[in-house]
C-alpha atoms as a PDB file:
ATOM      1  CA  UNK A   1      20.567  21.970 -97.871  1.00  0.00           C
ATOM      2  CA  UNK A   2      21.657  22.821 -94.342  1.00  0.00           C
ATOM      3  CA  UNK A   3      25.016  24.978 -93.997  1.00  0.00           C
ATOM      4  CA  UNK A   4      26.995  23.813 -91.059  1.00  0.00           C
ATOM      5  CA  UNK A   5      28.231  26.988 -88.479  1.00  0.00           C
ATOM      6  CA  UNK A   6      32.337  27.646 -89.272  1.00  0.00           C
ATOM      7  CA  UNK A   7      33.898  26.288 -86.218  1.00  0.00           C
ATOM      8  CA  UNK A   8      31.701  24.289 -84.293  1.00  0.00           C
ATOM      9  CA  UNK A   9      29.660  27.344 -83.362  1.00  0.00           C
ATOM     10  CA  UNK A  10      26.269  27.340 -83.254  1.00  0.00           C
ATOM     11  CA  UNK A  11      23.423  30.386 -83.892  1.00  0.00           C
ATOM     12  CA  UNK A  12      21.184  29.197 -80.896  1.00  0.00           C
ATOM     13  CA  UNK A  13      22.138  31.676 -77.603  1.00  0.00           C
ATOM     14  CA  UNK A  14      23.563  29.994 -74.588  1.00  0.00           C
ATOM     15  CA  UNK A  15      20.933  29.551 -71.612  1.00  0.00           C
ATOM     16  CA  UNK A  16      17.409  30.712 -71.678  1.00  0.00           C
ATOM     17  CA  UNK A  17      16.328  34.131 -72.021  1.00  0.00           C
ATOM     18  CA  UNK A  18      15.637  34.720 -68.189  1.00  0.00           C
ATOM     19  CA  UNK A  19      19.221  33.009 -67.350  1.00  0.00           C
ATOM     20  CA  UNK A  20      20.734  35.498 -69.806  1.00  0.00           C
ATOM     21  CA  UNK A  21      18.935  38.334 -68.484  1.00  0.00           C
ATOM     22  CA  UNK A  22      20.300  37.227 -64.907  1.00  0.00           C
ATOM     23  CA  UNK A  23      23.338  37.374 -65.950  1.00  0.00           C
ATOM     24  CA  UNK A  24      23.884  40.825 -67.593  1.00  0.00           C
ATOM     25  CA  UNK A  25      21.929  42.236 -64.676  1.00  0.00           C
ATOM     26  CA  UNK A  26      23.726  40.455 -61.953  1.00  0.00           C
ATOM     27  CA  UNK A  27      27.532  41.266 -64.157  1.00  0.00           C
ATOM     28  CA  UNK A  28      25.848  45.025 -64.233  1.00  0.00           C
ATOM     29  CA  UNK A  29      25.986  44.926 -60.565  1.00  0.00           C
ATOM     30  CA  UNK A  30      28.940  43.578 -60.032  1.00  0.00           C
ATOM     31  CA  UNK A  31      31.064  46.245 -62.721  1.00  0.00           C
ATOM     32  CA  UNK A  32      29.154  48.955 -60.603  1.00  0.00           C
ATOM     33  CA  UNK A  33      30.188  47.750 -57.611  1.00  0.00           C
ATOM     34  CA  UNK A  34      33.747  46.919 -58.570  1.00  0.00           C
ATOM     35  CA  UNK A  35      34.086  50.924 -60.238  1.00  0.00           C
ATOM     36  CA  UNK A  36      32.878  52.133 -56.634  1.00  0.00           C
ATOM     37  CA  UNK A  37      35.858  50.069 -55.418  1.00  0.00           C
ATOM     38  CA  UNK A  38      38.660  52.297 -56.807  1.00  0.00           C
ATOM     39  CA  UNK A  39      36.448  55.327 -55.527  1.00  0.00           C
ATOM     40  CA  UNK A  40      36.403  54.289 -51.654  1.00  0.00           C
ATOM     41  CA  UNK A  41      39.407  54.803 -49.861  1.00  0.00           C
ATOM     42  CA  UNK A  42      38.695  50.826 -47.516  1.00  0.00           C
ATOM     43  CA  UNK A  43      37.659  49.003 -50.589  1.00  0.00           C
ATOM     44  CA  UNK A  44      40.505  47.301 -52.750  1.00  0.00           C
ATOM     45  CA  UNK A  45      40.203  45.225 -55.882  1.00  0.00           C
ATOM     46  CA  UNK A  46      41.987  41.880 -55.738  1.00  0.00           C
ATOM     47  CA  UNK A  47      41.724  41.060 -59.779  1.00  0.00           C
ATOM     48  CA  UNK A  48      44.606  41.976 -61.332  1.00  0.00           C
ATOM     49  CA  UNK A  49      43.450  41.943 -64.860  1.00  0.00           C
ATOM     50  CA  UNK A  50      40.977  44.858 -63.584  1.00  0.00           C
ATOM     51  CA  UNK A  51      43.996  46.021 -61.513  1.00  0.00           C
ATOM     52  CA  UNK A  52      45.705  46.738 -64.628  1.00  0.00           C
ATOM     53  CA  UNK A  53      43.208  47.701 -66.816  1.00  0.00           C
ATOM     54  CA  UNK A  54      42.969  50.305 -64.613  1.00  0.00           C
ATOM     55  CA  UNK A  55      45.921  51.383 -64.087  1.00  0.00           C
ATOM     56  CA  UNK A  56      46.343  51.657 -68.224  1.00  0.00           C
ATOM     57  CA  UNK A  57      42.926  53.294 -68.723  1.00  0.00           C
ATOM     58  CA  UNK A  58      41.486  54.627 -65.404  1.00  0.00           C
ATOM     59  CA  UNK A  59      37.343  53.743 -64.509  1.00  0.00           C
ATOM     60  CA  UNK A  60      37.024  53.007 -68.229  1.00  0.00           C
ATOM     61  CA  UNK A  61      39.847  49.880 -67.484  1.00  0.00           C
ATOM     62  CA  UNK A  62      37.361  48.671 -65.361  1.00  0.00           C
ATOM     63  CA  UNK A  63      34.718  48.940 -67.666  1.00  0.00           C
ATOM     64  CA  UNK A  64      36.692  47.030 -70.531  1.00  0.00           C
ATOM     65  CA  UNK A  65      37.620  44.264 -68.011  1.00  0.00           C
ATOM     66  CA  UNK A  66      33.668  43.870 -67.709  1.00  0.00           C
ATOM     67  CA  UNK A  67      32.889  44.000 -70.913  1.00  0.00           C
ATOM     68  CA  UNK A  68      36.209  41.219 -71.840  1.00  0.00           C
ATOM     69  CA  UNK A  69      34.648  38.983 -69.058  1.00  0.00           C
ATOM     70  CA  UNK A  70      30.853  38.677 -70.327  1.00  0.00           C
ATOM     71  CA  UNK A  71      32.573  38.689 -74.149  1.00  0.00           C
ATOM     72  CA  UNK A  72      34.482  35.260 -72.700  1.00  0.00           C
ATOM     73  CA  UNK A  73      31.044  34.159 -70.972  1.00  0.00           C
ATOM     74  CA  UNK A  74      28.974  34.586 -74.272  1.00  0.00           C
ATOM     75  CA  UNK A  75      31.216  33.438 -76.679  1.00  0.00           C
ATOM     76  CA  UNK A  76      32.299  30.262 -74.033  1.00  0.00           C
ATOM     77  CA  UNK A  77      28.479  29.527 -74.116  1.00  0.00           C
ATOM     78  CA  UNK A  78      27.837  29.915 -78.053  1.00  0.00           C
ATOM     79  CA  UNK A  79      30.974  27.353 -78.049  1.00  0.00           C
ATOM     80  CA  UNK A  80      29.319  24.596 -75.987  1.00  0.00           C
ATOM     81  CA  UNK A  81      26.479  22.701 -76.884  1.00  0.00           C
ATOM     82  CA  UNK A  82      23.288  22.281 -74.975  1.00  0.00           C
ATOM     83  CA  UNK A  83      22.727  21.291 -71.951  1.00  0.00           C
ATOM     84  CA  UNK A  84      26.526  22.373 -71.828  1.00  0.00           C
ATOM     85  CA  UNK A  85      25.978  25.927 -72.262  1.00  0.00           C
ATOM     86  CA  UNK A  86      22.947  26.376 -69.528  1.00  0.00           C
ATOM     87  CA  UNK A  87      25.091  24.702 -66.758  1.00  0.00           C
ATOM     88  CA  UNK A  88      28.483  26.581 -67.683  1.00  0.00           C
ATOM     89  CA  UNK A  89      25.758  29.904 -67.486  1.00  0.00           C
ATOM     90  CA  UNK A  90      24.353  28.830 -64.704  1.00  0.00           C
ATOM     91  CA  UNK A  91      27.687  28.003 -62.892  1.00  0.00           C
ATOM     92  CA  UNK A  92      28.892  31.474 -63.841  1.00  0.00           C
ATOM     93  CA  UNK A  93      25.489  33.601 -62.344  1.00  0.00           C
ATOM     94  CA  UNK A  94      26.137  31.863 -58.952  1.00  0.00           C
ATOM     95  CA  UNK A  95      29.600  32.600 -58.920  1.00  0.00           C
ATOM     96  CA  UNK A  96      28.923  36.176 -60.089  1.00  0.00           C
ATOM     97  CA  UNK A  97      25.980  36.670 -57.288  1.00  0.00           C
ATOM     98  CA  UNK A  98      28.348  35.419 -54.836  1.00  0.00           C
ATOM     99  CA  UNK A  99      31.183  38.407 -56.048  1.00  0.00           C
ATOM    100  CA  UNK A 100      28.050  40.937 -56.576  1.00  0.00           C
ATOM    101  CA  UNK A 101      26.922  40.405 -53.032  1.00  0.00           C
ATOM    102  CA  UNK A 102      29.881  40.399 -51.066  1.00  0.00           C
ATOM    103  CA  UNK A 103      31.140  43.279 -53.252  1.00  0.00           C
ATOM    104  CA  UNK A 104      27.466  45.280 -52.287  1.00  0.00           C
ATOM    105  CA  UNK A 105      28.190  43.834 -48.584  1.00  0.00           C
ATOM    106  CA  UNK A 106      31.496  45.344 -48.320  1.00  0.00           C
ATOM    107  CA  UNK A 107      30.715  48.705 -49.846  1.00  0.00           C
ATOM    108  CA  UNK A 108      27.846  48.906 -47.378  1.00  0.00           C
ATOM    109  CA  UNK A 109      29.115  47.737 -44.494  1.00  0.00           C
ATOM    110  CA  UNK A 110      33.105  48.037 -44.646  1.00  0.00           C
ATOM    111  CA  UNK A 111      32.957  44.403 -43.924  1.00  0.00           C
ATOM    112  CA  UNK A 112      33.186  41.403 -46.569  1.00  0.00           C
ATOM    113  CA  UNK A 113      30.018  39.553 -46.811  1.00  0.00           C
ATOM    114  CA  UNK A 114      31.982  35.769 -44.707  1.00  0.00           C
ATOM    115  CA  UNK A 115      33.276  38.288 -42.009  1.00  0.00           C
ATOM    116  CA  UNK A 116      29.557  38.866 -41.352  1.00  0.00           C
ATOM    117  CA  UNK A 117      28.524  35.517 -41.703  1.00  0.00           C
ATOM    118  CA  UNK A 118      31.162  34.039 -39.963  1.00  0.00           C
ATOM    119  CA  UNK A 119      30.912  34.727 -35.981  1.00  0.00           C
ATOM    120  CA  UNK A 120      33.913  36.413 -34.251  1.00  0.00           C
END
């Protein structure tokens, strides 16, 4: 006999292992990025849950915004059922390489990644 999963939830992880791994590493990227913001004096962070989080709790605000935004990633994608779950993780690794890269960009360069795509 087969227990069902309380709320809907199933046991099997959202995405594939190397989607997952993308993921974390590309989010990893991104939170180190976004700490170096509040460290440079011509880089400024437009979230304002991390804006806050910050203000209450200093780098470590930043850090718990991370961590609350890949908790809401994983547990959306342990909510939705396959193929569901891959495309939501998918959809969310773009959107984070976009951030990650024109946050990297901007640190670099002191210019945001469409300023320097875009021509003058």
């Amino acid at each position: 006999m087969m227990e069902t999963p309380a709320l809907g939830i199933g046991s099997d992880r959202p995405g594939t292992t190397g989607l997952r791994a993308t993921f974390f590493g590309v989010w990893f990227v991104d939170l180190v990025a976004t700490i170096l913001f509040f460290t440079v004096p011509y880089a400024t962070e437009l979230n304002p849950v991390t804006v806050f989080l910050h203000d209450l709790f200093g780098l470590a605000g930043v850090v718990l915004a991370a961590l609350i935004y890949a908790g809401l990633v994983v547990g959306i994608g342990y909510v939705l059922s396959r193929p569901f779950d891959v495309g939501f993780v998918t959809t969310v690794v773009v959107v984070y390489v976009l951030f990650a890269s024109n946050n990297v960009v901007l640190l670099v360069s002191r210019e945001a990644l469409l300023a320097l795509l875009l021509p003058s």
